[in-house]
PDB file of N, CA and C in Angstrom:
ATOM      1  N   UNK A   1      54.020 109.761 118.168  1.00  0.00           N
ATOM      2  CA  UNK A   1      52.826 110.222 118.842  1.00  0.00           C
ATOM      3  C   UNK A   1      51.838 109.060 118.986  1.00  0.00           C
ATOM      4  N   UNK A   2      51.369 109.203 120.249  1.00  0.00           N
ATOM      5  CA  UNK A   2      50.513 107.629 120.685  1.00  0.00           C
ATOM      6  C   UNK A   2      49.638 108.031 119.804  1.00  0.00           C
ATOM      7  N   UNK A   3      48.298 107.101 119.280  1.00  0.00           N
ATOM      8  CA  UNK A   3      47.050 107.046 118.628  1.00  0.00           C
ATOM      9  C   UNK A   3      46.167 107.275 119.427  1.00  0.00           C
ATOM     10  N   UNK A   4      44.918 108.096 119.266  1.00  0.00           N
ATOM     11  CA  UNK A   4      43.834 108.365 120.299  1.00  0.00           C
ATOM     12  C   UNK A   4      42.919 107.223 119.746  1.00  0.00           C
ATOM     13  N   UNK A   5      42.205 107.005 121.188  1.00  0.00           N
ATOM     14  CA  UNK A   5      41.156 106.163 120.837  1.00  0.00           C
ATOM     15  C   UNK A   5      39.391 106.792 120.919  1.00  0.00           C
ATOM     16  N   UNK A   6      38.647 106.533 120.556  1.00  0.00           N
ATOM     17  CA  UNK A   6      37.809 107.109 120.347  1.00  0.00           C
ATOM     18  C   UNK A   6      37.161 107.748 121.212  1.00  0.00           C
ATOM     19  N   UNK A   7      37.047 107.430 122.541  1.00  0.00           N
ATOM     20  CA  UNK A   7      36.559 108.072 124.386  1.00  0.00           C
ATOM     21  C   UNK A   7      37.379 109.279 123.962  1.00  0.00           C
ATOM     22  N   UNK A   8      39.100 109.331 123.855  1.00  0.00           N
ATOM     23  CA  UNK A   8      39.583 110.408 123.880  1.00  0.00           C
ATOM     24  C   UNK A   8      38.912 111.276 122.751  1.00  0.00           C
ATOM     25  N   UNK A   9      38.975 111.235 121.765  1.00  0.00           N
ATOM     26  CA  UNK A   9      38.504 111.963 120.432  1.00  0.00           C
ATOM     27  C   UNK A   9      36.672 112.459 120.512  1.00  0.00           C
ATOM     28  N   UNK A  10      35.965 112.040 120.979  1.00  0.00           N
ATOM     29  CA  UNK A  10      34.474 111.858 121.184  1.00  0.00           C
ATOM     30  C   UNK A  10      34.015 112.561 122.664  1.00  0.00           C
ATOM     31  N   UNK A  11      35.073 112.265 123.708  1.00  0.00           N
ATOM     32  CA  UNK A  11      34.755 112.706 125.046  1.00  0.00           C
ATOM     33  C   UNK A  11      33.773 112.369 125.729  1.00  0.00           C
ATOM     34  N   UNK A  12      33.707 111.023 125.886  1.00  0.00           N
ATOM     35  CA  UNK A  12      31.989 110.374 126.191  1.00  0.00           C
ATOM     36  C   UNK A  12      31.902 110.511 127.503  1.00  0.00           C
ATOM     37  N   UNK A  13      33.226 109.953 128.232  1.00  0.00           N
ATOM     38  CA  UNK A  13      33.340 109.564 129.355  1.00  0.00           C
ATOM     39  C   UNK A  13      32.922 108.633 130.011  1.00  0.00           C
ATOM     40  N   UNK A  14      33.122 107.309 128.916  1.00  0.00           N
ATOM     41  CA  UNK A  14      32.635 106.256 129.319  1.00  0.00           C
ATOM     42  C   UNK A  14      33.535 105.018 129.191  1.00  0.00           C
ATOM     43  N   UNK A  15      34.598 105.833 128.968  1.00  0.00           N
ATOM     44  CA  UNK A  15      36.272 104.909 128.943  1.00  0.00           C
ATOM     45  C   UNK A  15      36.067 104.105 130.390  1.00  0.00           C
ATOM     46  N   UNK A  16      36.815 103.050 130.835  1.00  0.00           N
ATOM     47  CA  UNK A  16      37.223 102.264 132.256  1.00  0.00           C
ATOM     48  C   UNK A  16      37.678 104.224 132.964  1.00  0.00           C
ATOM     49  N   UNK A  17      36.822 104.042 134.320  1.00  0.00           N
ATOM     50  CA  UNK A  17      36.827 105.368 134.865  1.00  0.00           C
ATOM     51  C   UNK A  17      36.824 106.408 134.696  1.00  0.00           C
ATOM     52  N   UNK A  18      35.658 106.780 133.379  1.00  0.00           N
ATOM     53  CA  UNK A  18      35.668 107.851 132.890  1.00  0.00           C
ATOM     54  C   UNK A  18      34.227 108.277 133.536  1.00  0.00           C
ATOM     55  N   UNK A  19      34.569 109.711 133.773  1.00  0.00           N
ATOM     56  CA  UNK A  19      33.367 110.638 134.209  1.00  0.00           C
ATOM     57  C   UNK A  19      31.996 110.391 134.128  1.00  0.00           C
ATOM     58  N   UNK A  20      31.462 109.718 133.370  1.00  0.00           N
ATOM     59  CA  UNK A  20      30.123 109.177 133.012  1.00  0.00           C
ATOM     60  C   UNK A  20      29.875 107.661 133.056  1.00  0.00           C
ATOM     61  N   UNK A  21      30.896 106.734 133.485  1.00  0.00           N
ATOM     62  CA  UNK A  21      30.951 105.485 133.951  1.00  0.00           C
ATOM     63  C   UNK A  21      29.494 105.355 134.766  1.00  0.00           C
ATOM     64  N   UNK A  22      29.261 105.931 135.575  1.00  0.00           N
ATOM     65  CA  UNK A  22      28.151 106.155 136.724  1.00  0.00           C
ATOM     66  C   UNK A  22      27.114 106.059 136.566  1.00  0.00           C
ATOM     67  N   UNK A  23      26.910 106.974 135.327  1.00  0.00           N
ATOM     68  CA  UNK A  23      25.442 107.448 134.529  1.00  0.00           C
ATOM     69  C   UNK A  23      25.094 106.866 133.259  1.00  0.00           C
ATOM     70  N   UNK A  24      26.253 105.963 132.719  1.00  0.00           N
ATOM     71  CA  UNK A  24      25.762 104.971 131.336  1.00  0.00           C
ATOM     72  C   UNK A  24      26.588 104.123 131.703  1.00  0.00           C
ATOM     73  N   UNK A  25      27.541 104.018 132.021  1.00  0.00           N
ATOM     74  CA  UNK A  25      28.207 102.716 132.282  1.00  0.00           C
ATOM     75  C   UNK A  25      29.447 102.660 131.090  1.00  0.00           C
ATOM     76  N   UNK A  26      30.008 101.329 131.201  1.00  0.00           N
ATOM     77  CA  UNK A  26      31.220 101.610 130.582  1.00  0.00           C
ATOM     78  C   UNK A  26      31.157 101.154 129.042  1.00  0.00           C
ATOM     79  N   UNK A  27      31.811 101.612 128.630  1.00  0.00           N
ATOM     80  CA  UNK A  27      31.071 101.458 126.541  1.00  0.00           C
ATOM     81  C   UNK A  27      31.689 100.528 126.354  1.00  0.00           C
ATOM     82  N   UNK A  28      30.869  99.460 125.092  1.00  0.00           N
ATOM     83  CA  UNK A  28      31.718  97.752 125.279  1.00  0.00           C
ATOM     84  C   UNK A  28      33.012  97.772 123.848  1.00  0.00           C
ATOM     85  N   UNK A  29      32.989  99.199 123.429  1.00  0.00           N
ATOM     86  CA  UNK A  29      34.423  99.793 122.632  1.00  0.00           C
ATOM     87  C   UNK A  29      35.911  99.407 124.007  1.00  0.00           C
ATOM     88  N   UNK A  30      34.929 100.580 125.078  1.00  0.00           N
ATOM     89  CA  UNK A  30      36.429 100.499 126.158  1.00  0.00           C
ATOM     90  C   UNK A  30      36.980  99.297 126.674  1.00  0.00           C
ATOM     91  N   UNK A  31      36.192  98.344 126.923  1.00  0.00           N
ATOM     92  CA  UNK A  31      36.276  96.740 127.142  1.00  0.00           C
ATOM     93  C   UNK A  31      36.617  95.612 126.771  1.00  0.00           C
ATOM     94  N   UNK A  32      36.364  95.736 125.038  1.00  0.00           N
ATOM     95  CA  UNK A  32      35.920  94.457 124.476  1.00  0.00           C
ATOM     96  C   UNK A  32      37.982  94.222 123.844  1.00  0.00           C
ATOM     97  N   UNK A  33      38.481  93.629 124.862  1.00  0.00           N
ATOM     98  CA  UNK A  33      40.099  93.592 124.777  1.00  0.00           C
ATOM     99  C   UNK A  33      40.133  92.274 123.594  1.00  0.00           C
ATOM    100  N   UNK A  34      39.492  91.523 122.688  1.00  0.00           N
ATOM    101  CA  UNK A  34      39.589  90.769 122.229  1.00  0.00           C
ATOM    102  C   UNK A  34      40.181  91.607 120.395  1.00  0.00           C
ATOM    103  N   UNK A  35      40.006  93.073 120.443  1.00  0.00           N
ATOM    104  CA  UNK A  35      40.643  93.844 119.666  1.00  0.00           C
ATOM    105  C   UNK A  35      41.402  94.525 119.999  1.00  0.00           C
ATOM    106  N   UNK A  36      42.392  94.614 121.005  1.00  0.00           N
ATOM    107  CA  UNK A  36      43.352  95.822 121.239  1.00  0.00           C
ATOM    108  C   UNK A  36      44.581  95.270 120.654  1.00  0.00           C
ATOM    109  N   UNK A  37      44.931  96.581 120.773  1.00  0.00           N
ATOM    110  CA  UNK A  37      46.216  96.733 119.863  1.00  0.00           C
ATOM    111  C   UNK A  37      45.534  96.897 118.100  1.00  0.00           C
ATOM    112  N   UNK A  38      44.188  96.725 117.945  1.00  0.00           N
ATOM    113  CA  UNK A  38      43.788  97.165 116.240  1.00  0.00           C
ATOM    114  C   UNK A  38      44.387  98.306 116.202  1.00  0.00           C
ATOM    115  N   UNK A  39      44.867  98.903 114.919  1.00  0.00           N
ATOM    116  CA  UNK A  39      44.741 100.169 114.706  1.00  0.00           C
ATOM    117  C   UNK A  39      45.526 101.048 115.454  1.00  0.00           C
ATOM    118  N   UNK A  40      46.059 100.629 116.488  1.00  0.00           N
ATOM    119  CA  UNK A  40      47.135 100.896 117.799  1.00  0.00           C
ATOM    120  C   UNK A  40      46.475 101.559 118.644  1.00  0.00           C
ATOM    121  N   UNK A  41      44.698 100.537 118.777  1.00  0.00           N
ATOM    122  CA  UNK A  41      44.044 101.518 119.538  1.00  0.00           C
ATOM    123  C   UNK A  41      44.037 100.369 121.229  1.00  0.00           C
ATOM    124  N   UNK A  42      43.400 100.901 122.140  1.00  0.00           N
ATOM    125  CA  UNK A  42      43.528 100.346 123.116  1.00  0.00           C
ATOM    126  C   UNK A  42      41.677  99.566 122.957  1.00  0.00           C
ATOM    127  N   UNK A  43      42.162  98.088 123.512  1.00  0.00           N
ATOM    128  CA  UNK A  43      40.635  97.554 123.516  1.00  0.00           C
ATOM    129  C   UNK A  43      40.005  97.855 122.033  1.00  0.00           C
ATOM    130  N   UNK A  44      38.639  97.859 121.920  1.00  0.00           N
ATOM    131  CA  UNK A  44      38.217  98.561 120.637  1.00  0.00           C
ATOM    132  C   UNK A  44      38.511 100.071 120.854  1.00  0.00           C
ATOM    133  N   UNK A  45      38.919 100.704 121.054  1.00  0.00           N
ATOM    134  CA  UNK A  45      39.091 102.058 120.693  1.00  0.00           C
ATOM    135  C   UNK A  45      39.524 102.619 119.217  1.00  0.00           C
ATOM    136  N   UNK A  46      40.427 101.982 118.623  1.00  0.00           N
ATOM    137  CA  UNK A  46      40.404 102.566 117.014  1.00  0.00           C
ATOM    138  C   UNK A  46      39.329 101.280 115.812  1.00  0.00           C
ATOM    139  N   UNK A  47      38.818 100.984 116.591  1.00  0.00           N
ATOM    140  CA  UNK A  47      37.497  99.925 115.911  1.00  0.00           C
ATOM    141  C   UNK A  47      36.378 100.121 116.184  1.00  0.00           C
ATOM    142  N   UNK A  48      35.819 100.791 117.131  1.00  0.00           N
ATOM    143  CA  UNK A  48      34.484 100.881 117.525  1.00  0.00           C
ATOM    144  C   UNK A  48      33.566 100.530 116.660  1.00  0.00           C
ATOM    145  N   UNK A  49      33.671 100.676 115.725  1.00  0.00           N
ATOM    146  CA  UNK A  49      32.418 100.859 114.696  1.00  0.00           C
ATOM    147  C   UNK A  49      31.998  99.102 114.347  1.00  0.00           C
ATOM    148  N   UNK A  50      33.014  98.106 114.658  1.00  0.00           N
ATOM    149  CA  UNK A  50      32.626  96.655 114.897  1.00  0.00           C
ATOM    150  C   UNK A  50      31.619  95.957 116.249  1.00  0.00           C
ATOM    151  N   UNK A  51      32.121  97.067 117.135  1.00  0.00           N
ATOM    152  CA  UNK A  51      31.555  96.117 118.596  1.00  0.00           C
ATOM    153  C   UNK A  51      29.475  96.956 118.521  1.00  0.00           C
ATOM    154  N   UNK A  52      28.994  96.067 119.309  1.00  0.00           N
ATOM    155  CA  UNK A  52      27.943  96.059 119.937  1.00  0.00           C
ATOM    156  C   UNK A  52      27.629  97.174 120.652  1.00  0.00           C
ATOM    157  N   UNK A  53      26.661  97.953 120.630  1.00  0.00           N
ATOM    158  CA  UNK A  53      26.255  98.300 122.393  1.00  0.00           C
ATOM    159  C   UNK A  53      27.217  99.921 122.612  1.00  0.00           C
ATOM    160  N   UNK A  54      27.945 100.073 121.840  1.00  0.00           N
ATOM    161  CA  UNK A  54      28.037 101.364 121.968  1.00  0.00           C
ATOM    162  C   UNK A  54      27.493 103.136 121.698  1.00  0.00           C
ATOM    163  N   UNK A  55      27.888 103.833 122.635  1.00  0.00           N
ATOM    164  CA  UNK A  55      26.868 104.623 122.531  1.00  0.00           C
ATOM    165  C   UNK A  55      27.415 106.313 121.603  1.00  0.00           C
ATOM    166  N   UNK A  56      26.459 106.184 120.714  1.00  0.00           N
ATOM    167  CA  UNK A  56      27.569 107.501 119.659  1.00  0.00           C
ATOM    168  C   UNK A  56      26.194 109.013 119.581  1.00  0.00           C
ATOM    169  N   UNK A  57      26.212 109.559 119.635  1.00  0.00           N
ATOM    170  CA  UNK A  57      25.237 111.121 119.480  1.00  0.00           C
ATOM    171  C   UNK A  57      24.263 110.438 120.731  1.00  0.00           C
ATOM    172  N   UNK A  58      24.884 110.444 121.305  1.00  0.00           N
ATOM    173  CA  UNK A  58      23.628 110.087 122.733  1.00  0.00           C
ATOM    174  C   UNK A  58      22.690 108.878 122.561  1.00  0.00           C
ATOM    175  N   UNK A  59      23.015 108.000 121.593  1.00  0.00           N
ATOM    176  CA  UNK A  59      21.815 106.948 121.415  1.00  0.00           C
ATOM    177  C   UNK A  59      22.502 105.801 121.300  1.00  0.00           C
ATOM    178  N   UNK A  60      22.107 104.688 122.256  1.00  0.00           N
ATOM    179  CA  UNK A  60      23.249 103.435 122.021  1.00  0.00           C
ATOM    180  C   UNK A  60      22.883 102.780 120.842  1.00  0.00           C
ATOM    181  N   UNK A  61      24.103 102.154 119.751  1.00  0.00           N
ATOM    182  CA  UNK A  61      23.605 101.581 118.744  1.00  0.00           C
ATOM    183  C   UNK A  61      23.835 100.421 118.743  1.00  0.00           C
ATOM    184  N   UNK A  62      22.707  99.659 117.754  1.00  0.00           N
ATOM    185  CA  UNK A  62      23.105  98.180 117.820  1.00  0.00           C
ATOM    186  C   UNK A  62      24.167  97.063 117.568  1.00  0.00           C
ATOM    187  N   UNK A  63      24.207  96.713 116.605  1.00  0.00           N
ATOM    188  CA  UNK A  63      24.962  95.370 116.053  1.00  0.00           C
ATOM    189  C   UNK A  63      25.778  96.260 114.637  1.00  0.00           C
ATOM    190  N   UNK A  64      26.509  95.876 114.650  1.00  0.00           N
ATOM    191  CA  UNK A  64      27.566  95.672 113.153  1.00  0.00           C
ATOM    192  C   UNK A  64      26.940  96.365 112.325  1.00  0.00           C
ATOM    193  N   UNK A  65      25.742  95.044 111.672  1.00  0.00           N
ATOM    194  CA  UNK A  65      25.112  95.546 110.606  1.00  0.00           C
ATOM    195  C   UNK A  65      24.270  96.896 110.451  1.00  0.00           C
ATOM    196  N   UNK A  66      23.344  97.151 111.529  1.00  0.00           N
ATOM    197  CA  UNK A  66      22.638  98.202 112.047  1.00  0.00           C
ATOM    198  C   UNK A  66      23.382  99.624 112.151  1.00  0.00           C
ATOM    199  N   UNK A  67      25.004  99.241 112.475  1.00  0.00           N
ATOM    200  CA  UNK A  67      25.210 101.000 112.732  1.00  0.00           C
ATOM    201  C   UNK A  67      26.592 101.530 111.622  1.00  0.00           C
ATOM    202  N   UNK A  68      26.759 100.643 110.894  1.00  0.00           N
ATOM    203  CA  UNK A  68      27.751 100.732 109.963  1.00  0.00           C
ATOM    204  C   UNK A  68      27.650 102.260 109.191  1.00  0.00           C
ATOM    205  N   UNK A  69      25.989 101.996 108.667  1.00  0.00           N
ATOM    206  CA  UNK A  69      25.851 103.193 107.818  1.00  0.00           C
ATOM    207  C   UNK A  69      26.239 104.239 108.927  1.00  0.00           C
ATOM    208  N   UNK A  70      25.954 104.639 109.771  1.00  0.00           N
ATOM    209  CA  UNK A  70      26.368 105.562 110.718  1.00  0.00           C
ATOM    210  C   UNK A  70      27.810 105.659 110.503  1.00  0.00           C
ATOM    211  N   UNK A  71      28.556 105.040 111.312  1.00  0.00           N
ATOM    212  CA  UNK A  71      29.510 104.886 111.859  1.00  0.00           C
ATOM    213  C   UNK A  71      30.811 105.449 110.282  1.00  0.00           C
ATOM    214  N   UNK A  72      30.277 104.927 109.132  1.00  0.00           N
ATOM    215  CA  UNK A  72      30.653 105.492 107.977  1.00  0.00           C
ATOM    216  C   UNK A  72      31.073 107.011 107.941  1.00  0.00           C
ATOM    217  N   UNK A  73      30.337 107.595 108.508  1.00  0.00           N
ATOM    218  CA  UNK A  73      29.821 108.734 108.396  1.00  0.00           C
ATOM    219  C   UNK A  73      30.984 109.580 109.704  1.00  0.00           C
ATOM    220  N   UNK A  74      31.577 108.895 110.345  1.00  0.00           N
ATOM    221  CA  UNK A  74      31.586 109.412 111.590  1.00  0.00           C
ATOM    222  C   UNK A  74      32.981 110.383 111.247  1.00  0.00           C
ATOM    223  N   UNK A  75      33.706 111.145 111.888  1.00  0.00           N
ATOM    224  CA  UNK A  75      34.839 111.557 111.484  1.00  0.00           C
ATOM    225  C   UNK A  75      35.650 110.720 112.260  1.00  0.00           C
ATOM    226  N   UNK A  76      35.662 110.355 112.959  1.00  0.00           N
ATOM    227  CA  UNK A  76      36.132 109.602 113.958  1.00  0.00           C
ATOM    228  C   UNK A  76      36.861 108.114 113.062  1.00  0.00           C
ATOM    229  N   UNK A  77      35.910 107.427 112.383  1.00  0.00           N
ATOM    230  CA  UNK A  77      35.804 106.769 111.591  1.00  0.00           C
ATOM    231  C   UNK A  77      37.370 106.928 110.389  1.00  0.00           C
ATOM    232  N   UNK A  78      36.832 107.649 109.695  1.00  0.00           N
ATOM    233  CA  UNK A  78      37.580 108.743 108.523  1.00  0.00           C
ATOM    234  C   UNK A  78      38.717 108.942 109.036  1.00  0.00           C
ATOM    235  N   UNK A  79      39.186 109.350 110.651  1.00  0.00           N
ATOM    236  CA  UNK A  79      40.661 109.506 110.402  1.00  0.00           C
ATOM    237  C   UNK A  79      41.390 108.827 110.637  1.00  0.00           C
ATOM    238  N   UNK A  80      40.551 107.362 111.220  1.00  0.00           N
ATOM    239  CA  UNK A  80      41.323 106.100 111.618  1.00  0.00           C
ATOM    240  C   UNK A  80      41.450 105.639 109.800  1.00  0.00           C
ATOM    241  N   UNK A  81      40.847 105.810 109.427  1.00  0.00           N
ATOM    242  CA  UNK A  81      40.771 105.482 107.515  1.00  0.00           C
ATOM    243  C   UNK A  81      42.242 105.985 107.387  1.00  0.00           C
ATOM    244  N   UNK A  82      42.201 107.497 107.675  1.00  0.00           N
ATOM    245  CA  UNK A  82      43.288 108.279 107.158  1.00  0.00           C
ATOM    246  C   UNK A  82      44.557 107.687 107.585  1.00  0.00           C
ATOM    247  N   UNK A  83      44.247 107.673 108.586  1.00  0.00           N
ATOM    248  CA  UNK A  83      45.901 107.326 109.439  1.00  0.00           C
ATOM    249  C   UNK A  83      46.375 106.446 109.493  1.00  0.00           C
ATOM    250  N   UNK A  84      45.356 105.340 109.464  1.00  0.00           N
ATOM    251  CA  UNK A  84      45.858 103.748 108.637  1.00  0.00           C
ATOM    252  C   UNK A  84      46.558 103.321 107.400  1.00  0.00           C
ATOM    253  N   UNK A  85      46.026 104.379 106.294  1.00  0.00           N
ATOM    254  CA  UNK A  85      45.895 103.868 104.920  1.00  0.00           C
ATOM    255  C   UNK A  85      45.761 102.604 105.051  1.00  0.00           C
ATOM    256  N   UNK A  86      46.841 102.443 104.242  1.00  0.00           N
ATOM    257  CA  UNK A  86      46.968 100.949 103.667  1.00  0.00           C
ATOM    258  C   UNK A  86      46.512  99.864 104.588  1.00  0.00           C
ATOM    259  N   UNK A  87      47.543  99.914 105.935  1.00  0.00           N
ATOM    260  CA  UNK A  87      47.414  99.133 106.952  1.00  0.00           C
ATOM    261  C   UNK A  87      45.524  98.875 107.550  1.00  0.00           C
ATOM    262  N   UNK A  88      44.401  99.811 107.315  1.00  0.00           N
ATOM    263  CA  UNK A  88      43.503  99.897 107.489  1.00  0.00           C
ATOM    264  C   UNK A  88      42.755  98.666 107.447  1.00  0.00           C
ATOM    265  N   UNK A  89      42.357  97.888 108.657  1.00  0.00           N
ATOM    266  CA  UNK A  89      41.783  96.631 109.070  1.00  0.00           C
ATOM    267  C   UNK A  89      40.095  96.767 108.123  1.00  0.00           C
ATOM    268  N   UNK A  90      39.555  95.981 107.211  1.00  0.00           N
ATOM    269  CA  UNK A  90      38.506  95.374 106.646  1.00  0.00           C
ATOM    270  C   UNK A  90      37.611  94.883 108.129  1.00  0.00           C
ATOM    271  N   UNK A  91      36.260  95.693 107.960  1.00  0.00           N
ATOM    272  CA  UNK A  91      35.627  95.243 109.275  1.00  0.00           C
ATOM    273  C   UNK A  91      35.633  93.570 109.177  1.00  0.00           C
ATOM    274  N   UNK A  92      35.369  92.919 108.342  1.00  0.00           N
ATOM    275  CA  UNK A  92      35.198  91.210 108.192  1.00  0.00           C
ATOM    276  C   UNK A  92      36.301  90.676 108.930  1.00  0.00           C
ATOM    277  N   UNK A  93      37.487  91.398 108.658  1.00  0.00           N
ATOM    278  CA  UNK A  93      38.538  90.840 109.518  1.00  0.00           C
ATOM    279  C   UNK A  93      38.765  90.660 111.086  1.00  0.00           C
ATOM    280  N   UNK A  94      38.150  92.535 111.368  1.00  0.00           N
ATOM    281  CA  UNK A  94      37.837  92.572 112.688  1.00  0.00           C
ATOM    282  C   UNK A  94      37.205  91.874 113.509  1.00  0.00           C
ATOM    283  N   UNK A  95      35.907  91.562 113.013  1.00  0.00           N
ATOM    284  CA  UNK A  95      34.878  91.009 113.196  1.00  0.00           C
ATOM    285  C   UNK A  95      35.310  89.489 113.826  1.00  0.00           C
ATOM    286  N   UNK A  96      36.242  88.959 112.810  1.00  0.00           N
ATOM    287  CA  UNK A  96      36.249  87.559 112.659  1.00  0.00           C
ATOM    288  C   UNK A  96      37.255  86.971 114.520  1.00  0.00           C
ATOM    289  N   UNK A  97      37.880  88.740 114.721  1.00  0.00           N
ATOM    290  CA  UNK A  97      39.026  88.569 116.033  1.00  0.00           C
ATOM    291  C   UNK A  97      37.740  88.833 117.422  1.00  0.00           C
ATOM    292  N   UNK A  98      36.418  89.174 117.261  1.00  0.00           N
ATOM    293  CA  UNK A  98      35.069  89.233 118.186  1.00  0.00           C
ATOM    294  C   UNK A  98      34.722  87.140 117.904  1.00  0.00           C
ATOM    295  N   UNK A  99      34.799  86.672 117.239  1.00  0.00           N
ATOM    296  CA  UNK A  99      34.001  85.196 117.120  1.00  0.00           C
ATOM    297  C   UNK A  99      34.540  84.746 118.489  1.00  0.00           C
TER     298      UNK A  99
END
């Protein structure tokens, strides 16, 4: 079974040609290809919680440091935890594949 990425799981519609492309534009999760394949997600999609500028409960959040505590929290978050275990990427690592 493929892995969902977070547009699918969240329903933002702000994936590359998603329904709300128009009205917020495209989220820099769906874009930022310098992480795909993390997590067996597409682009940042099973990482989000590393990139910039994405937008989560209707409010775009900032940087790394700024939305972590959030993003902790997220379920979204939690089942990429789950479904990873072990294999589960350390944001520092992630981070270091954005430099």
């Amino acid at each position: 079974m493929a892995k969902m990425n977070c547009w699918e799981i969240k329903k933002c519609g702000r994936e590359q040609g998603g329904a709300k492309v128009v009205e917020l534009g495209e989220c820099a999760a769906a874009i930022e290809v310098k992480t795909h394949g993390i997590h067996g997600g597409k682009n940042a999609g099973r990482c989000c919680w590393v990139v910039t500028g994405t937008l989560c409960g209707g409010q775009k959040q900032g940087e790394f440091a700024s939305k972590l505590g959030k993003c902790m929290v997220c379920d979204f978050f939690k089942s990429v935890m789950k479904e990873e275990g072990k294999d589960f990427l350390p944001a520092q690592e992630i981070l270091k594949k954005l430099k």
